[in-house]
N, C-alpha and C. Protein backbone atom coordinates (compact mmCIF):
# COMPACT_ATOMS: atom_id res chain seq x y z
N UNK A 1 102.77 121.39 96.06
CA UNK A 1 103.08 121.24 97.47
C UNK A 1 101.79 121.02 98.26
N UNK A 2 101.73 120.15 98.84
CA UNK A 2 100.51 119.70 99.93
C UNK A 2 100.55 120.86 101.15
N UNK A 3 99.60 121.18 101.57
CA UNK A 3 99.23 121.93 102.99
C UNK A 3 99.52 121.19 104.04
N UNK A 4 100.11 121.60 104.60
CA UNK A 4 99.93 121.41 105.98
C UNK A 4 99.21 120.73 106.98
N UNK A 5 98.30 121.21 106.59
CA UNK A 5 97.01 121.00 107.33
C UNK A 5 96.20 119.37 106.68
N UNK A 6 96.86 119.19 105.64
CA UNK A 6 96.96 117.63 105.13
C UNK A 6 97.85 116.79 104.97
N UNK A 7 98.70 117.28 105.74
CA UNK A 7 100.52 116.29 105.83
C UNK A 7 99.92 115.40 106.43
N UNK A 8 100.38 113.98 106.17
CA UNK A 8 100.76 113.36 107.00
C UNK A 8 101.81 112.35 107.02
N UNK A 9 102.99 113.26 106.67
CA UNK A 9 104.48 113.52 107.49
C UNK A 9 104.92 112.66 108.51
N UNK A 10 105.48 111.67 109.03
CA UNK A 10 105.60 111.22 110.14
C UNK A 10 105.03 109.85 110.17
N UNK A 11 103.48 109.89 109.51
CA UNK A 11 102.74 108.71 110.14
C UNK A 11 102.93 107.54 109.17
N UNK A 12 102.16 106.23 109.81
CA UNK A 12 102.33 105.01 109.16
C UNK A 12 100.82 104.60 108.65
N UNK A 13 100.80 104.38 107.19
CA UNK A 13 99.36 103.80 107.24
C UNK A 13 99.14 102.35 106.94
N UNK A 14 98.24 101.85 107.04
CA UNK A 14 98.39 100.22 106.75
C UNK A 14 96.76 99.82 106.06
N UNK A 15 96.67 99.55 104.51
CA UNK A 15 95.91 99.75 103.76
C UNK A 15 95.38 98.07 103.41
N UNK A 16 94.22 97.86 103.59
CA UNK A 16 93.68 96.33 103.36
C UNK A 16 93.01 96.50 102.03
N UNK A 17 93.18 95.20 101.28
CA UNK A 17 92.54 95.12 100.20
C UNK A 17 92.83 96.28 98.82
N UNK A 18 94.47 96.24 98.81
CA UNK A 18 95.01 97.02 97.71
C UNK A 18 95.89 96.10 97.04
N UNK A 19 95.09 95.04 96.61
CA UNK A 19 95.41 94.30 95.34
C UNK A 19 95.74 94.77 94.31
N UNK A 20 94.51 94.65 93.71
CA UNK A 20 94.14 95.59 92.39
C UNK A 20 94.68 96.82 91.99
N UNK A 21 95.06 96.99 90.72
CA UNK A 21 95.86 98.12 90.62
C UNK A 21 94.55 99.54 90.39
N UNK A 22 93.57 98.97 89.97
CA UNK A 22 92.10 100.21 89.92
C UNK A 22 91.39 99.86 90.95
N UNK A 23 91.79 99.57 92.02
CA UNK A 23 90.86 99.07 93.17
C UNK A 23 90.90 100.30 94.66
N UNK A 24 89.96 100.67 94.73
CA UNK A 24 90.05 101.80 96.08
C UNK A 24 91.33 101.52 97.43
N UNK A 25 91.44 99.87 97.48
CA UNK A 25 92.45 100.22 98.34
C UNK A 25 93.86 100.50 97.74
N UNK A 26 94.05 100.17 96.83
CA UNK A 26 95.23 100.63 96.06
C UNK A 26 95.08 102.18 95.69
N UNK A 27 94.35 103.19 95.62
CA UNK A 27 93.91 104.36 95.63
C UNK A 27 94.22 105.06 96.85
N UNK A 28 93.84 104.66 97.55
CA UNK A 28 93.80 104.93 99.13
C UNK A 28 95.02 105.08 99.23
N UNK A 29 95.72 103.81 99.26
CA UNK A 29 97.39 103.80 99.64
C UNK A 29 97.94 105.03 98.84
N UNK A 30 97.34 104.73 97.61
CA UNK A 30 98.94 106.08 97.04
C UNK A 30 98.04 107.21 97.00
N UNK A 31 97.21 107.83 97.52
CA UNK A 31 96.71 109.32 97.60
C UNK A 31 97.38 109.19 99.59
N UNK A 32 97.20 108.37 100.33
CA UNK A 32 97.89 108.57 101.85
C UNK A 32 99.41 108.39 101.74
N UNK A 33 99.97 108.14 100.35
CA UNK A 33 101.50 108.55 100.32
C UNK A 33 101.98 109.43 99.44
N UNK A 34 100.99 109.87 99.18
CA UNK A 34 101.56 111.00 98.17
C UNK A 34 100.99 112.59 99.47
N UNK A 35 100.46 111.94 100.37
CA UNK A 35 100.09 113.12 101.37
C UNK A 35 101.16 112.78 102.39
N UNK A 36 102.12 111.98 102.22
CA UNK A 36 103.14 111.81 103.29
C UNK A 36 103.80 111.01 103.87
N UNK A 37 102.51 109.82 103.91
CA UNK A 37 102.21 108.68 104.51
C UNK A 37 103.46 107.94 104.35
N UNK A 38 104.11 106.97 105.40
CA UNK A 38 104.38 105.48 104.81
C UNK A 38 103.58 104.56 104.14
N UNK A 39 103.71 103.69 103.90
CA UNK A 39 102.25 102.70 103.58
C UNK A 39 102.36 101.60 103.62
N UNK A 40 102.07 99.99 103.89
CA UNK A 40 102.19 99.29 103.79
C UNK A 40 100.89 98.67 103.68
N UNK A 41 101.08 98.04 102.22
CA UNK A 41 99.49 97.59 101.67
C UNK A 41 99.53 96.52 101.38
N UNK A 42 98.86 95.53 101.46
CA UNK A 42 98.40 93.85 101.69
C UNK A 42 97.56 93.52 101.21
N UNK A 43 96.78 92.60 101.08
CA UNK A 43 95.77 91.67 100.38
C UNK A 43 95.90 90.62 100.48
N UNK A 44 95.13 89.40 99.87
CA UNK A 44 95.55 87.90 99.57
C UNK A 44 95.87 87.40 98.41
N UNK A 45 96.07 88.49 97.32
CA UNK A 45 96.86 87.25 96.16
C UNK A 45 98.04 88.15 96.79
N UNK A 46 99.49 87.43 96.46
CA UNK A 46 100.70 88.08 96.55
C UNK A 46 100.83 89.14 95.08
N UNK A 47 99.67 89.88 94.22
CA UNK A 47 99.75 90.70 93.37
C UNK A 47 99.89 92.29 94.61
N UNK A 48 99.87 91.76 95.02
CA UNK A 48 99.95 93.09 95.89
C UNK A 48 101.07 93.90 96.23
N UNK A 49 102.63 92.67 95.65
CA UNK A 49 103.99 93.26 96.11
C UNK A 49 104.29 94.32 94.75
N UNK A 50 103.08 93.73 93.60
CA UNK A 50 103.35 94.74 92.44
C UNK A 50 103.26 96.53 92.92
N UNK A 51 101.82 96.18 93.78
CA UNK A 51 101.18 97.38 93.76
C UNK A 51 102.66 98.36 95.00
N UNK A 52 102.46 97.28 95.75
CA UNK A 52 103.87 98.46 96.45
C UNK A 52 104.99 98.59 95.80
N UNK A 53 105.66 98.03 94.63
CA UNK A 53 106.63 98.52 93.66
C UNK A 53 106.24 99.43 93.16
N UNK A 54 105.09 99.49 92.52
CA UNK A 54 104.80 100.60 91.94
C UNK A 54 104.84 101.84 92.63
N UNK A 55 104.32 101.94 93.66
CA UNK A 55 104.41 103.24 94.99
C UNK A 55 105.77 103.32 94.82
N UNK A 56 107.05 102.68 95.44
CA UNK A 56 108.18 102.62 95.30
C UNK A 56 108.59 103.63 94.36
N UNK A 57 107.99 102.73 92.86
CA UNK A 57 108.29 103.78 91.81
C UNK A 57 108.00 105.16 91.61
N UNK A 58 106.98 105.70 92.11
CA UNK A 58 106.78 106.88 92.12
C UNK A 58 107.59 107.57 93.21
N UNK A 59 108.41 106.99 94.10
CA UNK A 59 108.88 107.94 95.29
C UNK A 59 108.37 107.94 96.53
N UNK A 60 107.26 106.78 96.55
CA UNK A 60 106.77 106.78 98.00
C UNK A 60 107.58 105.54 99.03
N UNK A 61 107.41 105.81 99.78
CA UNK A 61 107.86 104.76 101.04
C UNK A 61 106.32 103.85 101.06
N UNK A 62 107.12 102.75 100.97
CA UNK A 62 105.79 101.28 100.74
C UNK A 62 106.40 100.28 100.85
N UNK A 63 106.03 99.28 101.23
CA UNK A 63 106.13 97.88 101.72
C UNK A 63 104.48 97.22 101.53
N UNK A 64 104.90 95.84 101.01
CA UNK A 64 103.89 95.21 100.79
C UNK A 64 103.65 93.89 101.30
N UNK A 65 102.61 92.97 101.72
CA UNK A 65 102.58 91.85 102.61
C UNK A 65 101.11 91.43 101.85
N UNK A 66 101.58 90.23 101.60
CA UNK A 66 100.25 89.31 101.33
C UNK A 66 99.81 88.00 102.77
N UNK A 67 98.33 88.11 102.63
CA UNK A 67 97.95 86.77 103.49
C UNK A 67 96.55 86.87 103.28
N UNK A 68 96.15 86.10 104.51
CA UNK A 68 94.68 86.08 105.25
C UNK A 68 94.51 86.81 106.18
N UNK A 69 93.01 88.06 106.04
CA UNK A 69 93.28 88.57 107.09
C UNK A 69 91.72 88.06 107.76
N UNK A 70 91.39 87.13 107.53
CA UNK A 70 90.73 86.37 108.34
C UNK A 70 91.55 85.71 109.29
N UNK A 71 92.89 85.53 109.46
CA UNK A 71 93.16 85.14 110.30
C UNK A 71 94.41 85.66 111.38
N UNK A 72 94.08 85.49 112.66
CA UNK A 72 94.15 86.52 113.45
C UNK A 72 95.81 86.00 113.49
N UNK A 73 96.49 85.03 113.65
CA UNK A 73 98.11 85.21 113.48
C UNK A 73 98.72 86.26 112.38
N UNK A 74 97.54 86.29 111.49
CA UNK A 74 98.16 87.24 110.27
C UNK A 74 98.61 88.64 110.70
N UNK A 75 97.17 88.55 111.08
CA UNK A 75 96.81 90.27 111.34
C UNK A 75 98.22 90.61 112.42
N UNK A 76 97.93 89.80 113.68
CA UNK A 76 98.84 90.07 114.24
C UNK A 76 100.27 90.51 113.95
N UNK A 77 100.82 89.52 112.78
CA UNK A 77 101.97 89.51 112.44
C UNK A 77 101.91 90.39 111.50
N UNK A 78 101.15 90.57 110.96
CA UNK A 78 100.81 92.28 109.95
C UNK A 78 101.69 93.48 110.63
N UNK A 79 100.62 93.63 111.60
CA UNK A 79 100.32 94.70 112.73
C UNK A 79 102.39 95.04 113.19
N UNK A 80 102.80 94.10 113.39
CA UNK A 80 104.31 93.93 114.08
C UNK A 80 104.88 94.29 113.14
N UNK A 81 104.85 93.67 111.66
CA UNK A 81 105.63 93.83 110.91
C UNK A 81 105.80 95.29 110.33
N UNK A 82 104.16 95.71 110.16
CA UNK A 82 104.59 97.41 109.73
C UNK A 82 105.18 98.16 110.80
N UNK A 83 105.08 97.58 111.99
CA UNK A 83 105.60 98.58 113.30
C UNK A 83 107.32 98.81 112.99
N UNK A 84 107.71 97.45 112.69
CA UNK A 84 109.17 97.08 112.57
C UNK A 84 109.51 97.86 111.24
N UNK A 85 108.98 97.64 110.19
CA UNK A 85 109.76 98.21 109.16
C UNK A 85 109.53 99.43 109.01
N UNK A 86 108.39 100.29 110.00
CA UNK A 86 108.34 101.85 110.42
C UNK A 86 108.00 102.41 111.35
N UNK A 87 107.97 102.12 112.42
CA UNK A 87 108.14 102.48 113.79
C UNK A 87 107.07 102.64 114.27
N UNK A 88 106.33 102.24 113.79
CA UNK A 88 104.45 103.14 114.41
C UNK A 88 103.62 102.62 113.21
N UNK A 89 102.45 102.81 113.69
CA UNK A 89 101.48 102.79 112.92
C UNK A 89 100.47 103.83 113.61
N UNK A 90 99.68 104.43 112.42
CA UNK A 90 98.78 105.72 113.18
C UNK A 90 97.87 105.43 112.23
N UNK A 91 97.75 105.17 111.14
CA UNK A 91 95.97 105.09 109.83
C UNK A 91 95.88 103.41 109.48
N UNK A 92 94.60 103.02 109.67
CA UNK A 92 94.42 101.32 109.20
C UNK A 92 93.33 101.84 108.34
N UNK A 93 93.64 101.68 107.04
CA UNK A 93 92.06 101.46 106.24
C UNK A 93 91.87 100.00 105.62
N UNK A 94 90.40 99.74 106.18
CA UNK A 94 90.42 98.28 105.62
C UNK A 94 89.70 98.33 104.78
N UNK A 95 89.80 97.87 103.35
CA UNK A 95 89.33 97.89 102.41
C UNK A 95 89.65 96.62 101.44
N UNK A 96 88.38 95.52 102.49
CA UNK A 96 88.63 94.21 101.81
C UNK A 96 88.39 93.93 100.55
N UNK A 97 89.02 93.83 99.60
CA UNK A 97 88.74 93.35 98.01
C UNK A 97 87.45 93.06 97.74
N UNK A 98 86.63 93.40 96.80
CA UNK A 98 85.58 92.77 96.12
C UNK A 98 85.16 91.72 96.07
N UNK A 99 86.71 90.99 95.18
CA UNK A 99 86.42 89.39 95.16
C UNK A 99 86.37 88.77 96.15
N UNK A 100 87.19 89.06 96.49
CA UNK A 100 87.09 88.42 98.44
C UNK A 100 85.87 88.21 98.73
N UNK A 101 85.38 89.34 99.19
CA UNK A 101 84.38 89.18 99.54
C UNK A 101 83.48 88.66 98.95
N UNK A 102 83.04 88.77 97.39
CA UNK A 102 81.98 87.85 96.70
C UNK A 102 82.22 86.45 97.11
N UNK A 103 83.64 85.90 96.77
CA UNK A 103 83.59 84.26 97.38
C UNK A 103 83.14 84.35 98.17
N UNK A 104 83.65 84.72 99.53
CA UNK A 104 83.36 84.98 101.03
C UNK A 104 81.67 84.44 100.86
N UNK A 105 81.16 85.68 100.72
CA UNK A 105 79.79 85.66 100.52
C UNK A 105 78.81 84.38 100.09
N UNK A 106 79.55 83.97 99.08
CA UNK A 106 79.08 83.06 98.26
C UNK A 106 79.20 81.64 99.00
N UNK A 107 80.34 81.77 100.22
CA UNK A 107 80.43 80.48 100.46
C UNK A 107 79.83 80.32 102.21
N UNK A 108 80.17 81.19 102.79
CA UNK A 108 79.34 81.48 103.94
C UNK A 108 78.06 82.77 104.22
N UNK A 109 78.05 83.40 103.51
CA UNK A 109 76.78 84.16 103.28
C UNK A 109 77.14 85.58 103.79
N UNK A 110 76.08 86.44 103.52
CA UNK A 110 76.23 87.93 104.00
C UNK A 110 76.59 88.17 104.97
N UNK A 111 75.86 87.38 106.48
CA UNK A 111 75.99 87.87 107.95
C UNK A 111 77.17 87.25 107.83
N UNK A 112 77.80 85.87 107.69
CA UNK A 112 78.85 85.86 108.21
C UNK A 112 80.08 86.60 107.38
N UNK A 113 80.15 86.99 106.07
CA UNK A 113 80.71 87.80 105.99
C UNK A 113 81.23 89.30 106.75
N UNK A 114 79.98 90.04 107.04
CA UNK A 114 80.02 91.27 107.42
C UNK A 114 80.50 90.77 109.37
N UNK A 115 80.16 89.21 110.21
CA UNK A 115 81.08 89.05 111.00
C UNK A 115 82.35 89.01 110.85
N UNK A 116 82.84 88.75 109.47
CA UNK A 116 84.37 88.24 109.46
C UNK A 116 85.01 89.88 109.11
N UNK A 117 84.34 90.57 108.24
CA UNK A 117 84.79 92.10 108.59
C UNK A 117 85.02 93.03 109.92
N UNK A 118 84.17 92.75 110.78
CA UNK A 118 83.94 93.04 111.95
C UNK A 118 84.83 92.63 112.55
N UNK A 119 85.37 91.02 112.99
CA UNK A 119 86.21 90.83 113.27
C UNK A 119 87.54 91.14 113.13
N UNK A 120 87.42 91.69 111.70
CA UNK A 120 89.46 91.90 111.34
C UNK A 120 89.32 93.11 111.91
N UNK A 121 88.49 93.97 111.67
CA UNK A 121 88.49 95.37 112.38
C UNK A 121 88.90 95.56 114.29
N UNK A 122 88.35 94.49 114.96
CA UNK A 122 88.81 94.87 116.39
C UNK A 122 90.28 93.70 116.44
N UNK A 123 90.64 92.86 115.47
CA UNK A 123 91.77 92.23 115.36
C UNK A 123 93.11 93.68 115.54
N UNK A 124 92.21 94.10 114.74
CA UNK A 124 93.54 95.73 114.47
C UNK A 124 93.33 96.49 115.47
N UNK A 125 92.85 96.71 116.25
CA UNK A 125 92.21 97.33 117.19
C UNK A 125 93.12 97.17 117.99
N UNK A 126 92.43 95.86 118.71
CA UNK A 126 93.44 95.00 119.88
C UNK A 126 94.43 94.64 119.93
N UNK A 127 95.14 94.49 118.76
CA UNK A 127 97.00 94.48 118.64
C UNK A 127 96.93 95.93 118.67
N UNK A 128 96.73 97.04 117.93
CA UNK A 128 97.48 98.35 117.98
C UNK A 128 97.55 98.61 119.35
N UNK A 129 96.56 98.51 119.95
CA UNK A 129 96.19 99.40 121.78
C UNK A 129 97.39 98.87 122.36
N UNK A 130 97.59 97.16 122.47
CA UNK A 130 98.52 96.47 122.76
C UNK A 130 100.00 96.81 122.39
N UNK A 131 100.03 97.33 121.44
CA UNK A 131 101.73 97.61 120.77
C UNK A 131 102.07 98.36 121.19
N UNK A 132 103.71 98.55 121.42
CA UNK A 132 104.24 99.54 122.05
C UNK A 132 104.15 100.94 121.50
């Protein structure tokens, strides 16, 4: 039985870069639903609807969404969609994939990488404040 004092019962989390089935954001997601959480975890290959079956399978509440979250219709429509299929959202961990990012890197470089992180971060920002 979890404490109390680490429920989180009620809330919605929304987990970036839980592709991978040994990958931290896929970690993330199912240690914040095995503490309570909803979850809805995303990435850009569509391997990601595995990883929320699998949550499924264990008994957690999960939903899964693939895209770009370089791009801001995504995010947006991210942002709506976990609201809709759970009423709220309260935890965003972004935890862009590895590979991602190595291409990323590889094809526009470090700074603009660590801009395009930056950016998805107040993307989530500025829709949540905005949402009802």
């Amino acid at each position: 039985m979890i404490s109390p004092l680490f429920s989180l019962d009620g809330r919605t989390a929304l987990v970036t870069g839980a592709g991978s089935p040994t990958g931290i954001g896929f970690a993330a997601a199912r240690i914040l639903g095995e503490l309570g959480a909803r979850v809805v975890v995303t990435s850009t290959p569509d391997r990601v609807l595995q990883r929320s079956a699998k949550l499924l399978q264990i008994g957690l509440k999960a939903r899964g969404s693939f895209g770009d979250l370089t791009n801001e219709a995504y995010v947006s429509s991210l942002v709506d969609q976990t609201i809709c299929w759970f009423g709220g959202l309260d935890i965003v961990v972004t935890g862009w994939a590895m590979s991602t990012r190595r291409s990323f890197m590889a094809e526009k470089g470090r700074e603009d990488c660590a801009k395009a992180q930056d950016c998805q971060s107040h993307q989530f920002q500025a829709k949540i404040a905005n949402s009802p």
